[in-house]
Each structure stands twice: as structure tokens, then as C-alpha cells.
PDB file of N, CA and C in Angstrom:
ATOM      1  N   UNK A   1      36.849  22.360  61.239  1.00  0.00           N
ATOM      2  CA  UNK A   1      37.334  22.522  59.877  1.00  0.00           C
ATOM      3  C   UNK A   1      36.212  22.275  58.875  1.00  0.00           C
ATOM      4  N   UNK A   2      35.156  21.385  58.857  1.00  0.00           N
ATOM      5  CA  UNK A   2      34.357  20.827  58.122  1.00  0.00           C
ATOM      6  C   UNK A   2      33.365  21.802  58.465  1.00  0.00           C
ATOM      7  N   UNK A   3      33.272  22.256  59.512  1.00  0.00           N
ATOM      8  CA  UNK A   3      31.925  23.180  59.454  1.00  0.00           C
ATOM      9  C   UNK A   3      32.095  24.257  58.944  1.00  0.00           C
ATOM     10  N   UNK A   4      33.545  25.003  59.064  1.00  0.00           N
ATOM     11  CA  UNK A   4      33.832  26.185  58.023  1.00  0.00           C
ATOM     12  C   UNK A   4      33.777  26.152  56.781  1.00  0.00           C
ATOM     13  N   UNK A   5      34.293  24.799  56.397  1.00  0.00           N
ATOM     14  CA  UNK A   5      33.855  24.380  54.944  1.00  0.00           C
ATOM     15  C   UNK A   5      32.702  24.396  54.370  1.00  0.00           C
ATOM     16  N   UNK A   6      31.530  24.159  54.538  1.00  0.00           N
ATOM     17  CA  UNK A   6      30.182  24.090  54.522  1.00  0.00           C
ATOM     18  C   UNK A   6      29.166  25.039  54.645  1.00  0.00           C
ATOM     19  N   UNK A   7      30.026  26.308  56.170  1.00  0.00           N
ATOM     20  CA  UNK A   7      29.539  27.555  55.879  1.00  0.00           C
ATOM     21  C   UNK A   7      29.937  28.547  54.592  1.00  0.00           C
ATOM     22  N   UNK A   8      30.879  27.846  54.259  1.00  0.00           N
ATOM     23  CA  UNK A   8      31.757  29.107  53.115  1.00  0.00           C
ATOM     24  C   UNK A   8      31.293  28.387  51.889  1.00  0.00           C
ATOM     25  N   UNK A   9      30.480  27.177  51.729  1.00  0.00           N
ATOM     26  CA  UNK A   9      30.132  26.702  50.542  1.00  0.00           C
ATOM     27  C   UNK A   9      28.861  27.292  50.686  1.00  0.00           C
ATOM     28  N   UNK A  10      27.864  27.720  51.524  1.00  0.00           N
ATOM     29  CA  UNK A  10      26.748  28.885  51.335  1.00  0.00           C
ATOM     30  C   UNK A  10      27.091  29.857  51.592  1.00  0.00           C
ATOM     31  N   UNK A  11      28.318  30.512  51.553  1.00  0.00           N
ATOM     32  CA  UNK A  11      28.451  31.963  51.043  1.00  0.00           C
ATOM     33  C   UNK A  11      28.787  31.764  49.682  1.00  0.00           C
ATOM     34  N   UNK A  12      29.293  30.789  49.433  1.00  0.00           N
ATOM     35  CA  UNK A  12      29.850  30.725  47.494  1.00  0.00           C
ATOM     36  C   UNK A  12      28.638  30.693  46.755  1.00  0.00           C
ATOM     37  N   UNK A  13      27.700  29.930  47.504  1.00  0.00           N
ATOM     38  CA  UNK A  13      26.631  29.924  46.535  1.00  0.00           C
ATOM     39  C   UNK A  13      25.921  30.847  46.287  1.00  0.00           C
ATOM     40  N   UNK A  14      25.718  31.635  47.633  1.00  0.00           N
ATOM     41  CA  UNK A  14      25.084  32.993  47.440  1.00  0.00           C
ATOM     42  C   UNK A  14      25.678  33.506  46.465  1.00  0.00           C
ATOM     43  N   UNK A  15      27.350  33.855  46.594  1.00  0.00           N
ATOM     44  CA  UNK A  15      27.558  35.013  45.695  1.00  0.00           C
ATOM     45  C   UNK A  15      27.318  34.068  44.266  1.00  0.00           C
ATOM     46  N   UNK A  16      26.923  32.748  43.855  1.00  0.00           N
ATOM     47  CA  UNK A  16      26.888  32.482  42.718  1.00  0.00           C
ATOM     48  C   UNK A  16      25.645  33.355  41.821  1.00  0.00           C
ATOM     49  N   UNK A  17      24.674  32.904  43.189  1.00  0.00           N
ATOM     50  CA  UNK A  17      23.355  33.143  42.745  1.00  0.00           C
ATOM     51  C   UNK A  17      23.320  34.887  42.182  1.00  0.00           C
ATOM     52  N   UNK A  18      23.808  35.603  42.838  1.00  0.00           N
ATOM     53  CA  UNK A  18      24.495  36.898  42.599  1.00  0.00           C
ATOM     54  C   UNK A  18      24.894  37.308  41.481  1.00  0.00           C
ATOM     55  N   UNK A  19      26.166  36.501  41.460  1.00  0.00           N
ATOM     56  CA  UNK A  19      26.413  36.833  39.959  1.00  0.00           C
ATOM     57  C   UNK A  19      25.520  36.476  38.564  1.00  0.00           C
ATOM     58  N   UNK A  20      25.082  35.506  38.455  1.00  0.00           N
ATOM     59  CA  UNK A  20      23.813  34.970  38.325  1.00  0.00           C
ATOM     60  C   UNK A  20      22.603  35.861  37.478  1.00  0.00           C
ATOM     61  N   UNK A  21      22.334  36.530  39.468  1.00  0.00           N
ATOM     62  CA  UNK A  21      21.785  37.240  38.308  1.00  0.00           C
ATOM     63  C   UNK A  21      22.272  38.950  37.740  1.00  0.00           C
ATOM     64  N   UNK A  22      23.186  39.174  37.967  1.00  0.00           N
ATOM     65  CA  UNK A  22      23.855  40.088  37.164  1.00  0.00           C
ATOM     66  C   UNK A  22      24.135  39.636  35.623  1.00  0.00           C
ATOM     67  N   UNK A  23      24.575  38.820  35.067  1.00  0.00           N
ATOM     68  CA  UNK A  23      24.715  37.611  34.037  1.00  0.00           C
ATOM     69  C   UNK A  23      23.163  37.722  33.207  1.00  0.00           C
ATOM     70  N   UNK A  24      22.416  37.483  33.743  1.00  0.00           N
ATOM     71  CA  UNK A  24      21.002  37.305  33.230  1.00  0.00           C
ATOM     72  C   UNK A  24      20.387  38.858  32.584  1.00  0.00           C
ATOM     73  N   UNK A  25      20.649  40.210  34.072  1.00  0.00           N
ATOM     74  CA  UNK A  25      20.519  42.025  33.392  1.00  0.00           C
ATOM     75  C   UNK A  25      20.839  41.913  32.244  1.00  0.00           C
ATOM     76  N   UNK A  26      22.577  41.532  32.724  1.00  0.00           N
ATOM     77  CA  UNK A  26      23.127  41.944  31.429  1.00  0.00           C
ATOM     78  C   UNK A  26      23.057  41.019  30.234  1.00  0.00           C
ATOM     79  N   UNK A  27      23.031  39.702  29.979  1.00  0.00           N
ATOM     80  CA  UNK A  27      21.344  39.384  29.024  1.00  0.00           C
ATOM     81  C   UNK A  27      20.711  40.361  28.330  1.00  0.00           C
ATOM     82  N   UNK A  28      19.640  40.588  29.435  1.00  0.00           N
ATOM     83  CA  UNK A  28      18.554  41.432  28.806  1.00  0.00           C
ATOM     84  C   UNK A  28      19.073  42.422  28.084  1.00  0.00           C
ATOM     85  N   UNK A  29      19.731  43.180  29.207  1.00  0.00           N
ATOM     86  CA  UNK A  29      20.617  44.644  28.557  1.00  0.00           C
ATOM     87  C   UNK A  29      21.135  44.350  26.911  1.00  0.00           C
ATOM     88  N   UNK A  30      21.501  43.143  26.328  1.00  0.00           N
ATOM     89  CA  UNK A  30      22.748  42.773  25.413  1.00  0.00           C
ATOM     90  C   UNK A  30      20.971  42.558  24.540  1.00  0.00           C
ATOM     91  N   UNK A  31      20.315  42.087  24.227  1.00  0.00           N
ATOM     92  CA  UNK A  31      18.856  41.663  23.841  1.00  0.00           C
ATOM     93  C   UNK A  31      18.302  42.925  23.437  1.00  0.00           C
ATOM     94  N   UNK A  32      18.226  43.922  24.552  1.00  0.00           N
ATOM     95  CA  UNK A  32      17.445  45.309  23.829  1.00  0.00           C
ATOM     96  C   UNK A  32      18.125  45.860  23.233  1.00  0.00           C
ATOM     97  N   UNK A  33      19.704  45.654  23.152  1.00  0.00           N
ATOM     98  CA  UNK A  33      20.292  46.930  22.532  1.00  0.00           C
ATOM     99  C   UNK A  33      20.766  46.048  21.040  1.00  0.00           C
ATOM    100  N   UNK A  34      20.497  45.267  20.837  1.00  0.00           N
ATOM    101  CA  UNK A  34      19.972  44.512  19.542  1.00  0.00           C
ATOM    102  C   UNK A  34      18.642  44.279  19.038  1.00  0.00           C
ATOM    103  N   UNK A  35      17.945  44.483  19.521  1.00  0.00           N
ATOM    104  CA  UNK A  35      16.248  45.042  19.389  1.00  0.00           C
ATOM    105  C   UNK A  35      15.521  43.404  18.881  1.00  0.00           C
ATOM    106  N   UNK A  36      16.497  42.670  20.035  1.00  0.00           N
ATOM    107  CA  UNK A  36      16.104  41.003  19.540  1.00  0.00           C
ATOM    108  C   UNK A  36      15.054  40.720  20.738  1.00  0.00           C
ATOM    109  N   UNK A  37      14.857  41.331  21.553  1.00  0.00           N
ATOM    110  CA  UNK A  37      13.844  41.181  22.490  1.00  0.00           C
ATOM    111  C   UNK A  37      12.279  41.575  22.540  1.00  0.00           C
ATOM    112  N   UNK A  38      11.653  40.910  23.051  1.00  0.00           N
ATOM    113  CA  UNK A  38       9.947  41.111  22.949  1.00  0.00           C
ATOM    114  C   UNK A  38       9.311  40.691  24.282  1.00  0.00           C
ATOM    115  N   UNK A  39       8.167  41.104  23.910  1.00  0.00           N
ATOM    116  CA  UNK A  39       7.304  41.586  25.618  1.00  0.00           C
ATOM    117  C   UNK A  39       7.632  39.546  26.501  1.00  0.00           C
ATOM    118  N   UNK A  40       7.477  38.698  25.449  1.00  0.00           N
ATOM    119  CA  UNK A  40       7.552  37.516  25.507  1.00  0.00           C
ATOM    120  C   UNK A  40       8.885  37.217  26.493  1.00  0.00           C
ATOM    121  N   UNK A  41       9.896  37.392  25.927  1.00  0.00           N
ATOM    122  CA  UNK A  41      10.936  36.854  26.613  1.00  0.00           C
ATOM    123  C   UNK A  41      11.428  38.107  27.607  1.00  0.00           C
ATOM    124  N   UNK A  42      11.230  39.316  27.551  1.00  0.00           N
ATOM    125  CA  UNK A  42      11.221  40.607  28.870  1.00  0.00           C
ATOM    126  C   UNK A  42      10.531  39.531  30.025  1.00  0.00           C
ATOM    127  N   UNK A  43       8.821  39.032  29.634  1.00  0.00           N
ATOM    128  CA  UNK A  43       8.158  38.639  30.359  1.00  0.00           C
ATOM    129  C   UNK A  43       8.952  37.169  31.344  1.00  0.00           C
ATOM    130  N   UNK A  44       9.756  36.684  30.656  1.00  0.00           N
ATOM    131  CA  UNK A  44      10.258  35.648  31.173  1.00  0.00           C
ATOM    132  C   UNK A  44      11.773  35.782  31.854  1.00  0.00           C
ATOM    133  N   UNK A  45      12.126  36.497  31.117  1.00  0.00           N
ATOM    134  CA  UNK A  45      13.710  37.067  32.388  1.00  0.00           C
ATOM    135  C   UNK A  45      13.418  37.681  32.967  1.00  0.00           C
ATOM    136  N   UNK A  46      11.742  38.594  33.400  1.00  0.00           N
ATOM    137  CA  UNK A  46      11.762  39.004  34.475  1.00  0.00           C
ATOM    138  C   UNK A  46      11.195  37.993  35.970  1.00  0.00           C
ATOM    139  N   UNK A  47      10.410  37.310  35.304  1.00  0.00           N
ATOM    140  CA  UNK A  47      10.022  36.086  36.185  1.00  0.00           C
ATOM    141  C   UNK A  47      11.219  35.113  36.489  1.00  0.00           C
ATOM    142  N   UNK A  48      11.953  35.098  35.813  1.00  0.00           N
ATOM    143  CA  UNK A  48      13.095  34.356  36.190  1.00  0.00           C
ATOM    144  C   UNK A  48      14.204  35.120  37.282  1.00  0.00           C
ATOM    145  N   UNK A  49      14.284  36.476  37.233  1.00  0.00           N
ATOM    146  CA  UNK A  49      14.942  36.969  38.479  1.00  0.00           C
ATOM    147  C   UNK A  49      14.238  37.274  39.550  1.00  0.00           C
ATOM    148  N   UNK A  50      12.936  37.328  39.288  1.00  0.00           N
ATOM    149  CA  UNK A  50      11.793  37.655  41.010  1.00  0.00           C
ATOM    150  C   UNK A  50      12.212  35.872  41.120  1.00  0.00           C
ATOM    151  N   UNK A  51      12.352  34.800  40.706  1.00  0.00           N
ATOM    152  CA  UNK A  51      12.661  33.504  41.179  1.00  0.00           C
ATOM    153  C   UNK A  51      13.603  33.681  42.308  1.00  0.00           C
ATOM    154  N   UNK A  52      14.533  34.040  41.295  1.00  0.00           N
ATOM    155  CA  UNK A  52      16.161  34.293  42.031  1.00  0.00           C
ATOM    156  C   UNK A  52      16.401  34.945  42.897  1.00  0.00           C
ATOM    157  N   UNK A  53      15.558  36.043  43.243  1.00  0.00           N
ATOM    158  CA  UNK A  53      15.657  37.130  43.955  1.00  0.00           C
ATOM    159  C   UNK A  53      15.213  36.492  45.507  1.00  0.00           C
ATOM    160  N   UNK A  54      13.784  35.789  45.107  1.00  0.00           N
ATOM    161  CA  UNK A  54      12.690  35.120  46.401  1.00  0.00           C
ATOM    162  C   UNK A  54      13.670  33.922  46.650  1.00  0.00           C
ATOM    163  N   UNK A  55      14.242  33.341  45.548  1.00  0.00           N
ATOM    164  CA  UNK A  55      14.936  31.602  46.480  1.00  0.00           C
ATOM    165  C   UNK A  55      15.548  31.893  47.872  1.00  0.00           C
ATOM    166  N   UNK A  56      15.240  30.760  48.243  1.00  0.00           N
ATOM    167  CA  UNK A  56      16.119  30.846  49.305  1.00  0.00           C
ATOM    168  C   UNK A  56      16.485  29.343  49.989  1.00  0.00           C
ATOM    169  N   UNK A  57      17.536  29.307  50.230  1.00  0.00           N
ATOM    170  CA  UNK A  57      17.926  27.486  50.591  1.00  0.00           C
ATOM    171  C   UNK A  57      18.214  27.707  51.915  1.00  0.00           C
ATOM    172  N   UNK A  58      17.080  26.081  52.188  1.00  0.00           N
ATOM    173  CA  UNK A  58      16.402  25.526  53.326  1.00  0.00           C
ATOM    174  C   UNK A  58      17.334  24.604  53.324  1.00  0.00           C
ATOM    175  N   UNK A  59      18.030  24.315  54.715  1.00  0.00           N
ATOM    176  CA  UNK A  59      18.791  23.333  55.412  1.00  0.00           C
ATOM    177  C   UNK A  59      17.902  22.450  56.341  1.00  0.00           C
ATOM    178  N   UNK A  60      17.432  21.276  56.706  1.00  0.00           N
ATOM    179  CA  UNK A  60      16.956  20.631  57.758  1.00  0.00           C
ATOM    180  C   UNK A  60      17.690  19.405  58.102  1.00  0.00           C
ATOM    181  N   UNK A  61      17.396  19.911  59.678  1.00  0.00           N
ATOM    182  CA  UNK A  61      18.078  18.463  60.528  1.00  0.00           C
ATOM    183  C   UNK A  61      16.924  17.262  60.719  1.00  0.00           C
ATOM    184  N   UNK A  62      17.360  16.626  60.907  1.00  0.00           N
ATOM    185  CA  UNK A  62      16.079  15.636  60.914  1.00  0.00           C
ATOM    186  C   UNK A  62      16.360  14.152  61.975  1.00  0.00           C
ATOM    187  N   UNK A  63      16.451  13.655  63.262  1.00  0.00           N
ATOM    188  CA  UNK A  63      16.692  12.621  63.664  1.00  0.00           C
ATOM    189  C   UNK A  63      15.562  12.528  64.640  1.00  0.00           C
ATOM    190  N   UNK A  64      15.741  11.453  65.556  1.00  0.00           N
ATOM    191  CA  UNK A  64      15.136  10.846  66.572  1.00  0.00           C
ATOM    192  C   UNK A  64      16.135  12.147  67.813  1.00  0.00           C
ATOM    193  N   UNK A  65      14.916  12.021  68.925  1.00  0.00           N
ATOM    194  CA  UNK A  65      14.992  12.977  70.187  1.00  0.00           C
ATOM    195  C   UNK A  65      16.752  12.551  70.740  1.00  0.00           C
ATOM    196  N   UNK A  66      17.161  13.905  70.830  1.00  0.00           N
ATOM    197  CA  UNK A  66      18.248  13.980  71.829  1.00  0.00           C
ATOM    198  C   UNK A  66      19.237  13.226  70.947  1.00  0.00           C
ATOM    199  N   UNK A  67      19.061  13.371  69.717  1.00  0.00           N
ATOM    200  CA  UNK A  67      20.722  12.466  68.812  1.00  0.00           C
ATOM    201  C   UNK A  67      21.792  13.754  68.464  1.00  0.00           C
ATOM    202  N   UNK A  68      22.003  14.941  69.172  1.00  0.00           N
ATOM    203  CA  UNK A  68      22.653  15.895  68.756  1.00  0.00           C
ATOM    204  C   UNK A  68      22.747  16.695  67.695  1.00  0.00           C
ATOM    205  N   UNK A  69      21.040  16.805  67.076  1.00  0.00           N
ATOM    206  CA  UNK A  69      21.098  18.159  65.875  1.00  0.00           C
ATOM    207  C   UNK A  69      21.428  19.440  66.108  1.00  0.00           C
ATOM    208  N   UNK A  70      20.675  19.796  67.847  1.00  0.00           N
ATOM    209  CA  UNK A  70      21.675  21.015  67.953  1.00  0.00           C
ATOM    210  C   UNK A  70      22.415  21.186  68.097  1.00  0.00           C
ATOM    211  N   UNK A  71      23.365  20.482  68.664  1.00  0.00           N
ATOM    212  CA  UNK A  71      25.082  20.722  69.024  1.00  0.00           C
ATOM    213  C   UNK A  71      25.640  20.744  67.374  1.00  0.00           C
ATOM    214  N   UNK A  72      24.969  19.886  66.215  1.00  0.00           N
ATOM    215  CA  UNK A  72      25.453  20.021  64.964  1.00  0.00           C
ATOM    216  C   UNK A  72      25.542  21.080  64.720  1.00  0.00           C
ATOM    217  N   UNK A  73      24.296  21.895  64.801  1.00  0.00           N
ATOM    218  CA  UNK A  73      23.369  23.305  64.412  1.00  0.00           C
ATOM    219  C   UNK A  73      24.583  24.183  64.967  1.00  0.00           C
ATOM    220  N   UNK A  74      24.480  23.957  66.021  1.00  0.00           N
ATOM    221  CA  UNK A  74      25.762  25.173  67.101  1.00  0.00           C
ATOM    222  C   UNK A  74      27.196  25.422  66.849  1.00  0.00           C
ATOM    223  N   UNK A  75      27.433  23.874  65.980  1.00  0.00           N
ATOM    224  CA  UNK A  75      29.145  23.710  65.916  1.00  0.00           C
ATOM    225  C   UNK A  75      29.437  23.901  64.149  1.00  0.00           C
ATOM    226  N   UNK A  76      27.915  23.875  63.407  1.00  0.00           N
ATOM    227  CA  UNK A  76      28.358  24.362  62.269  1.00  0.00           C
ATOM    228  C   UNK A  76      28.393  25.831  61.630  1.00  0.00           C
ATOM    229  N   UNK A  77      27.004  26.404  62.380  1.00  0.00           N
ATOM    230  CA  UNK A  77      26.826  27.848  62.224  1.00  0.00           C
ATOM    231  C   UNK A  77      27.212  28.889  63.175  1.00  0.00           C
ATOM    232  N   UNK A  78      27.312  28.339  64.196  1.00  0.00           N
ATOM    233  CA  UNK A  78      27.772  29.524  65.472  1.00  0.00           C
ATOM    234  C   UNK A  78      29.052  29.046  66.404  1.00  0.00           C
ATOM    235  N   UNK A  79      29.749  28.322  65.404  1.00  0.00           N
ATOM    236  CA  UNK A  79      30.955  28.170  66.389  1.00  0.00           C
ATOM    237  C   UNK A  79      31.933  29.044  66.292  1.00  0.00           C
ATOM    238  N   UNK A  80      32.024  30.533  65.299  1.00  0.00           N
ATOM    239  CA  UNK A  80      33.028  31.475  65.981  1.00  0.00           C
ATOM    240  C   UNK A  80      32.474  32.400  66.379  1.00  0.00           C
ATOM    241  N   UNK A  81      31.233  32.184  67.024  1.00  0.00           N
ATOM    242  CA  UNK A  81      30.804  33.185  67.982  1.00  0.00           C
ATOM    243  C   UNK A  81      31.237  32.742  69.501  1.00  0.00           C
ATOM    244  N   UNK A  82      31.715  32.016  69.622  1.00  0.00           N
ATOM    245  CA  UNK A  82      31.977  31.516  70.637  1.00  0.00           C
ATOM    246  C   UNK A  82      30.702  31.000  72.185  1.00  0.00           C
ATOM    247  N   UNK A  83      29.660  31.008  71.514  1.00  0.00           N
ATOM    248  CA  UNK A  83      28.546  30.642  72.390  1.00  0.00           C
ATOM    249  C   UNK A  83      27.639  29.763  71.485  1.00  0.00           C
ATOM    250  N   UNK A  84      26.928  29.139  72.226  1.00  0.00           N
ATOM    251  CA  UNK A  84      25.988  28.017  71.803  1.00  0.00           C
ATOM    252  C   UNK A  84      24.525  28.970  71.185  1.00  0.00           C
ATOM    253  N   UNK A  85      24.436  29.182  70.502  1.00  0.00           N
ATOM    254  CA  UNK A  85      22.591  29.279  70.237  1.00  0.00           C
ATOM    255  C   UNK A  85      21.799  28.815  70.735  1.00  0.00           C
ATOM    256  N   UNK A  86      21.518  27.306  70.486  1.00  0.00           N
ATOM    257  CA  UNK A  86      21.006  26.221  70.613  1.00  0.00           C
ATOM    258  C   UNK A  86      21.126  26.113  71.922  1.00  0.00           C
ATOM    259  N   UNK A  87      20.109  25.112  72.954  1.00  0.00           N
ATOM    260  CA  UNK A  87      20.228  24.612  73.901  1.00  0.00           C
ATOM    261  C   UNK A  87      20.807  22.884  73.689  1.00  0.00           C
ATOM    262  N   UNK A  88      22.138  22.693  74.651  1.00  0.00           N
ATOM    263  CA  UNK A  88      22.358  21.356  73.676  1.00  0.00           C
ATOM    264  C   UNK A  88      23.470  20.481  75.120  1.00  0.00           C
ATOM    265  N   UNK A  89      22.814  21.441  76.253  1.00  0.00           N
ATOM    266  CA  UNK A  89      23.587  20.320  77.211  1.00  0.00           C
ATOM    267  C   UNK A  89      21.922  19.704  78.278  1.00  0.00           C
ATOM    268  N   UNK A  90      23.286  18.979  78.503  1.00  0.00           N
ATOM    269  CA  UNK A  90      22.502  17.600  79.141  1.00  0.00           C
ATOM    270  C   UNK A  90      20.905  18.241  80.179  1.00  0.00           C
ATOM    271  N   UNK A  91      19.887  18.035  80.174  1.00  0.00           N
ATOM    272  CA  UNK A  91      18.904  18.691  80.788  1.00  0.00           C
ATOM    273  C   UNK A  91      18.370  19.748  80.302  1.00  0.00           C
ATOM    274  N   UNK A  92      18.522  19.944  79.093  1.00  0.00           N
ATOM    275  CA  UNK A  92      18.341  21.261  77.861  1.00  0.00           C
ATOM    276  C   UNK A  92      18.157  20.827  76.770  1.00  0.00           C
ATOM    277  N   UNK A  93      17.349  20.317  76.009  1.00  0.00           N
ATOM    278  CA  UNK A  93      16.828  20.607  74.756  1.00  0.00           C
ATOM    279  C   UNK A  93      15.873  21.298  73.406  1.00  0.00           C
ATOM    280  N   UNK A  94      16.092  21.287  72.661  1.00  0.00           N
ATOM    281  CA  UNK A  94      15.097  21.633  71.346  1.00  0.00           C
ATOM    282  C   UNK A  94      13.967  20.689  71.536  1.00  0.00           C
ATOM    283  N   UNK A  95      12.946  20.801  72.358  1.00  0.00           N
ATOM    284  CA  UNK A  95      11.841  19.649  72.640  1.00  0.00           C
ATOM    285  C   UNK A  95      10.991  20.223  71.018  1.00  0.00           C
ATOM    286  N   UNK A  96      10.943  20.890  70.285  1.00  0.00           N
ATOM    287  CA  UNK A  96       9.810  21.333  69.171  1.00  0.00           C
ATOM    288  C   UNK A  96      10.717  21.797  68.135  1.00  0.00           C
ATOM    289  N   UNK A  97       9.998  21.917  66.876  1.00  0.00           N
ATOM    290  CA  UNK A  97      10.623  21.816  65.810  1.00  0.00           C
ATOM    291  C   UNK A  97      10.875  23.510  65.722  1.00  0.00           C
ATOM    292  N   UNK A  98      12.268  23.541  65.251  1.00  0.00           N
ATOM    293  CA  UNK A  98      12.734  25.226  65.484  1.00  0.00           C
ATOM    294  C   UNK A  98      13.182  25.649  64.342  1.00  0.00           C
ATOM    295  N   UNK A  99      12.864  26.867  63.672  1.00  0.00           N
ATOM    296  CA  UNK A  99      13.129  27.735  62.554  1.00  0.00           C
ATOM    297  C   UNK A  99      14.218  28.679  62.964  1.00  0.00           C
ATOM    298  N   UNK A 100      15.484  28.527  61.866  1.00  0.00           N
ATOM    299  CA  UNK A 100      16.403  29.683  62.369  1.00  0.00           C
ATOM    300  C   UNK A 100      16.161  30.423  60.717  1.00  0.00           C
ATOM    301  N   UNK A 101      16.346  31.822  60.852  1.00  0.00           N
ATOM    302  CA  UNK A 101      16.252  31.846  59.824  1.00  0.00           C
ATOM    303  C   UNK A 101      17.566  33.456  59.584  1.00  0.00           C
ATOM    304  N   UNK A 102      17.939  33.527  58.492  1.00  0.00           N
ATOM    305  CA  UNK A 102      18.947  34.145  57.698  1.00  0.00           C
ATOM    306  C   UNK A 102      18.563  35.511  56.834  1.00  0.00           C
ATOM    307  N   UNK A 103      18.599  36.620  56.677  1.00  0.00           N
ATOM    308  CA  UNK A 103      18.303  37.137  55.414  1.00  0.00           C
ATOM    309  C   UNK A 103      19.213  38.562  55.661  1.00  0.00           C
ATOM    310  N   UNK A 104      20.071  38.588  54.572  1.00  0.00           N
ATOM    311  CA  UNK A 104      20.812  39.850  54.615  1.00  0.00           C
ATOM    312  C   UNK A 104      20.086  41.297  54.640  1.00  0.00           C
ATOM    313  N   UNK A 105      18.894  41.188  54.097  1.00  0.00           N
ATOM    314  CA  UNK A 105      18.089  42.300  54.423  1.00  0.00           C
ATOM    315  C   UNK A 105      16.988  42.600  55.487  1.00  0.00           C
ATOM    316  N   UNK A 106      16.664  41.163  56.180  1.00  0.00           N
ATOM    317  CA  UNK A 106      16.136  41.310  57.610  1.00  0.00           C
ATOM    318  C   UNK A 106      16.446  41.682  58.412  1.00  0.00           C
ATOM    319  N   UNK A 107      16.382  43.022  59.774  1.00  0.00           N
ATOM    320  CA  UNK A 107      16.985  43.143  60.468  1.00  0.00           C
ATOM    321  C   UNK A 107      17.401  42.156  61.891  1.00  0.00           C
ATOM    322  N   UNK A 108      18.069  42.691  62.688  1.00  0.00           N
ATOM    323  CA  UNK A 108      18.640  41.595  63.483  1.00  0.00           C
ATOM    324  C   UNK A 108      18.049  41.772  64.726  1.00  0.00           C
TER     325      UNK A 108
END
């Protein structure tokens, strides 16, 4: 229950960031068509959405060997896939520090 919770609070945020920056276009959009805008502040709502665009939020586990980060890792992000990712039984571990990584436009 708690891990669905937590996954669906980084999909909310995504779509925050989303709307976000739709909110910010249309800004600009509302700025030129009042002719209240200049190279100055163009220059800065556009640096402010290549921000938004590049963020991206970093999750890390962090304990002492064999305290169950991957079984966390496994039971928060891949538990309705119904298989483990992670190596996380007994005689199987994450011995090195491991990058998972996410991007809706990376392929799979």
C-alpha cells in the first residue's frame, strides 16, 4: 500500500512539473501579446524551462551491507511486475553501488 503511495506521488509530481511548465509558455505567450516582454526576461523563462525540462529527481538508498535496500528498491518500484529486479535473496546481492535509471523518452 505504501509503496503505491510513493510511486503515484512521483507520477504527481511529474505531471506537476508538466503543468508547470505549460503555466510558465503560457506566461510568456500572455507577456508578448502585451508587448511587456524583452530579450531580458525571454532570456530568463527560457533558461528557466531548459531547467525544468533537464531536472530530474534522484532517489538514493543508503545503509550498511545486506540491510535490505534492494528488497526496498523491488517492493517499491517493481512490485506489480511481479518479479524482483534486484537481486535480494539470501546468497545474492547488490555487492556495488547501482544506478537504475527512468526517462520517458529513453528507450527500453
Amino acid at each position: 500500500m505504501a509503496e503505491a503511495k510513493l510511486a503515484h506521488q512521483f507520477v504527481v509530481y511529474s505531471e506537476w512539473r508538466t503543468a508547470l511548465v505549460g503555466s510558465i509558455c503560457d506566461y510568456r505567450s500572455w507577456l508578448n501579446e502585451q508587448e511587456l516582454s524583452d530579450a531580458q526576461i525571454d532570456w530568463r523563462i527560457t533558461h528557466l524551462l531548459e531547467r525544468l525540462r533537464e531536472d530530474k529527481l534522484i532517489v538514493a538508498f543508503v545503509a550498511e551491507f545486506s540491510r535490505g535496500k534492494s528488497e526496498l528498491i523491488n517492493a517499491i518500484f517493481f512490485a506489480d511486475y511481479g518479479q524482483r529486479l534486484l537481486p535480494s535473496s539470501v546468497g545474492r546481492t547488490t555487492m556495488c553501488p547501482t544506478e537504475l535509471l527512468y526517462g520517458s523518452t529513453k528507450p527500453t
